[in-house]
Protein backbone atom coordinates (compact mmCIF):
# COMPACT_ATOMS: atom_id res chain seq x y z
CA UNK A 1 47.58 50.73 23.12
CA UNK A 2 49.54 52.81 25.81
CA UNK A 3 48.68 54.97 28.58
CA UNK A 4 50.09 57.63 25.89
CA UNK A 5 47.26 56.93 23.55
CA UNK A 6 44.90 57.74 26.64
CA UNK A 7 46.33 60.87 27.08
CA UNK A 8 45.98 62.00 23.38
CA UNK A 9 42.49 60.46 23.30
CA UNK A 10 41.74 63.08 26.62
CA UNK A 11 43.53 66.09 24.79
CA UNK A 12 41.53 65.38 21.50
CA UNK A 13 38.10 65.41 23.60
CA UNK A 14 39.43 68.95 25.58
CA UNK A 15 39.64 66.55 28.74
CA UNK A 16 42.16 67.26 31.57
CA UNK A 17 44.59 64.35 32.53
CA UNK A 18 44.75 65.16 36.18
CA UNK A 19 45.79 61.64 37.71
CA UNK A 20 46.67 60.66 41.20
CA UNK A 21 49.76 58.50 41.49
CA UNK A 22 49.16 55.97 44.15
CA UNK A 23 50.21 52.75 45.05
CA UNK A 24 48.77 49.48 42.92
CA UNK A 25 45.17 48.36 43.95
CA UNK A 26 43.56 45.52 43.44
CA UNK A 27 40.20 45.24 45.25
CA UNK A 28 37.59 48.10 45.68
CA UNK A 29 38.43 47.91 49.74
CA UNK A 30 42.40 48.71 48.95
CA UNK A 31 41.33 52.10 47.07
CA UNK A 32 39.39 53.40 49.72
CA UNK A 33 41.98 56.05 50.69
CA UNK A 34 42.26 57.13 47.13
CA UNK A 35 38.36 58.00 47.51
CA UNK A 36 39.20 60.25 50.21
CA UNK A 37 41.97 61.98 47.96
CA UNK A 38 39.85 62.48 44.77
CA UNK A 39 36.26 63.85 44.62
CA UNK A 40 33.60 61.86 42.60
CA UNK A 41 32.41 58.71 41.78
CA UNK A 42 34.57 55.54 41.91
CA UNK A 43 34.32 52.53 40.15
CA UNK A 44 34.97 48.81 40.37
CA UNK A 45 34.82 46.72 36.78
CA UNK A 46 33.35 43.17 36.04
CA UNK A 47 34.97 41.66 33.29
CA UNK A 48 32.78 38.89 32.55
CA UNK A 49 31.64 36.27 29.35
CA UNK A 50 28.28 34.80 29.19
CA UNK A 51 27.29 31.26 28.27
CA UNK A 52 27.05 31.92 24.46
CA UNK A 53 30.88 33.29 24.84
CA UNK A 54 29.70 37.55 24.74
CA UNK A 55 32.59 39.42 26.47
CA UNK A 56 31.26 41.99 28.77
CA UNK A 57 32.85 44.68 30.99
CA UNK A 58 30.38 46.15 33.44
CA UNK A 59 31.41 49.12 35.50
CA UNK A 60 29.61 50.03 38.49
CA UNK A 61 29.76 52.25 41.68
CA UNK A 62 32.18 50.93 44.08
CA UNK A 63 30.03 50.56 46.72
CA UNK A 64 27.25 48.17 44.51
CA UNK A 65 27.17 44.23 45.08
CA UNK A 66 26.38 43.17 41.88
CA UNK A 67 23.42 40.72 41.08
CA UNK A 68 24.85 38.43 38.21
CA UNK A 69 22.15 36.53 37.97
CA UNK A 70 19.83 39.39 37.39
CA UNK A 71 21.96 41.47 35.66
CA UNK A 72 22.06 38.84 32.48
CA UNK A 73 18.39 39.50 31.88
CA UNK A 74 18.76 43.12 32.17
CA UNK A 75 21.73 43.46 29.62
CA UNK A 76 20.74 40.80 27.38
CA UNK A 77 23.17 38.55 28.39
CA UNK A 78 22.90 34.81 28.78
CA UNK A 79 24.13 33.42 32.16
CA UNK A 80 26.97 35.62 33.69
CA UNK A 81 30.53 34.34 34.79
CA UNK A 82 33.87 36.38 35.37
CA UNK A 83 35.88 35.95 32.20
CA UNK A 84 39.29 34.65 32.50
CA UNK A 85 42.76 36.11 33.04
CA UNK A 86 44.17 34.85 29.85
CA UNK A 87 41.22 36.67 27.91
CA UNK A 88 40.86 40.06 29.75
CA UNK A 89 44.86 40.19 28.36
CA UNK A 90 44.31 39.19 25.13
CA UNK A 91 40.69 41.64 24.28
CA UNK A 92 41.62 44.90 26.57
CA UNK A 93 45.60 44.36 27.33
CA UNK A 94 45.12 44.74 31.07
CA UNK A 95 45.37 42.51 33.61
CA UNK A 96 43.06 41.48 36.88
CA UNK A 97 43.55 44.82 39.28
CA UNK A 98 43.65 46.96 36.41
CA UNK A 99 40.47 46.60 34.40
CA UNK A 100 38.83 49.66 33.60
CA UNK A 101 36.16 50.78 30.48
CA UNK A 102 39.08 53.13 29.39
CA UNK A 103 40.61 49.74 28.04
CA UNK A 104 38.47 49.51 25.27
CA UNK A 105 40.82 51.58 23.54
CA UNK A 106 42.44 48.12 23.19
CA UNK A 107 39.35 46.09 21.70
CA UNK A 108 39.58 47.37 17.99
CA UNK A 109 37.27 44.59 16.83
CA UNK A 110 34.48 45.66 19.45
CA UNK A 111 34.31 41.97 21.35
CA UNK A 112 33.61 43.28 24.28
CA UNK A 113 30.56 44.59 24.92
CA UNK A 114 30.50 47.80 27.41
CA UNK A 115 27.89 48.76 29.68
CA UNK A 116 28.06 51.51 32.49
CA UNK A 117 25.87 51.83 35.24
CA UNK A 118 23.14 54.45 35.14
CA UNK A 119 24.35 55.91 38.24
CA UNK A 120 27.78 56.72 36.45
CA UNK A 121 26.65 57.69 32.90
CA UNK A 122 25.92 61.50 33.60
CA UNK A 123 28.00 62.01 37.08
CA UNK A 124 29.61 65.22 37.61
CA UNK A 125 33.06 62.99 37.67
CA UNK A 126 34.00 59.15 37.23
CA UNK A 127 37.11 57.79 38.47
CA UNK A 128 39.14 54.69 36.37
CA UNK A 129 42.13 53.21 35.71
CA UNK A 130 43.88 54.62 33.45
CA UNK A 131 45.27 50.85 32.29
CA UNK A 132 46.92 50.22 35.21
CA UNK A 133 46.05 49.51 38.91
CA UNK A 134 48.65 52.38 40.25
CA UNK A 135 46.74 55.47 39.18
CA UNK A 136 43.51 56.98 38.75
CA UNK A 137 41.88 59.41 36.35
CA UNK A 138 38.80 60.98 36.58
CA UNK A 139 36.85 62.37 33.93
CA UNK A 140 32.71 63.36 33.49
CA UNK A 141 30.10 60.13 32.70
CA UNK A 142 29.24 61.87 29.23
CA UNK A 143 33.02 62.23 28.62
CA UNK A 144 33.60 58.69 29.48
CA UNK A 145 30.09 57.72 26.95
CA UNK A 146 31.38 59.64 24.39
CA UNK A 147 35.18 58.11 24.32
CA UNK A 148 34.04 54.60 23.77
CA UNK A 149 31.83 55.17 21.26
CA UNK A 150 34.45 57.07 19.84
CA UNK A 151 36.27 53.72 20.43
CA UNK A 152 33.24 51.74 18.74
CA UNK A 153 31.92 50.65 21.96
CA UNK A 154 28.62 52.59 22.40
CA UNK A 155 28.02 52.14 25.71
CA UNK A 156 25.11 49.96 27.33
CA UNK A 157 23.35 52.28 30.16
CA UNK A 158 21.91 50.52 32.32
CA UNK A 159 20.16 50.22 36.01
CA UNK A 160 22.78 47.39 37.29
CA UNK A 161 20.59 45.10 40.03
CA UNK A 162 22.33 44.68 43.20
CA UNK A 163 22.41 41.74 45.52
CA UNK A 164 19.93 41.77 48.74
């Protein structure tokens, strides 16, 4: 789906589409200016497969180092790896740079399995992708909760470990 399909998705929820233009992005340390430029949380997004071939796209805080290792046991996952390219393409239709949770609008048969980090569920505002690595939307956790499942991707919350 589009960028369009986004938009109606917001409007259907009552959500504002304010988004902030900016040049493409592609590691958490490249959007730092953007966190000066828009108020609330910001994100980065694991897209990652397990042994047993789950899909799973993990957002977290920007700032977290996450644990893979750790966080396997804690979603229910069997031994963590980033997922390829090739796949990320094929199950959301973004590419690496632009992965966001707003992409499961793409996954209609739910292979991808979604979890946010607790931190992010219920803040005030959380700032994505919206598809593409050249803008950012922001929009409240619950909001963002309540469009995947909406999406059929009920959202894993979850306390995401972080590396020592």
């Amino acid at each position: 789906m589009s960028e369009e399909a986004l938009r109606i998705a917001f409007a259907d929820r009552g959500l504002g589409w304010d988004v902030l233009e900016h040049q493409a992005v592609f590691t958490v340390e490249e959007s730092l200016a953007i966190h000066a430029a828009m108020p609330g949380a910001h994100t980065k997004n694991l897209f990652l497969k397990d042994s047993g071939g789950a899909f799973w796209l993990v957002t977290v805080d920007h700032a977290k180092s996450v644990d893979l290792k750790a966080l396997a046991g804690v979603i229910g996952a069997k031994k963590l790896s980033f997922g390829k390219a090739e796949d990320m393409a094929a199950l959301l239709g973004v590419a690496p740079g632009s992965v966001t949770p707003l992409a499961a609008i793409n996954d209609r048969e739910a292979r991808v399995r979604v979890v946010i980090d607790i931190d992010l569920a219920d803040a005030a505002q959380v700032n994505v992708h919206p598809l593409r690595n050249t803008a950012t939307v922001g929009l409240p956790g619950a909001a963002l909760r309540a469009l995947l499942a909406g999406w059929g991707h009920e959202p894993l919350v979850a306390t995401i470990p972080q590396r020592g």
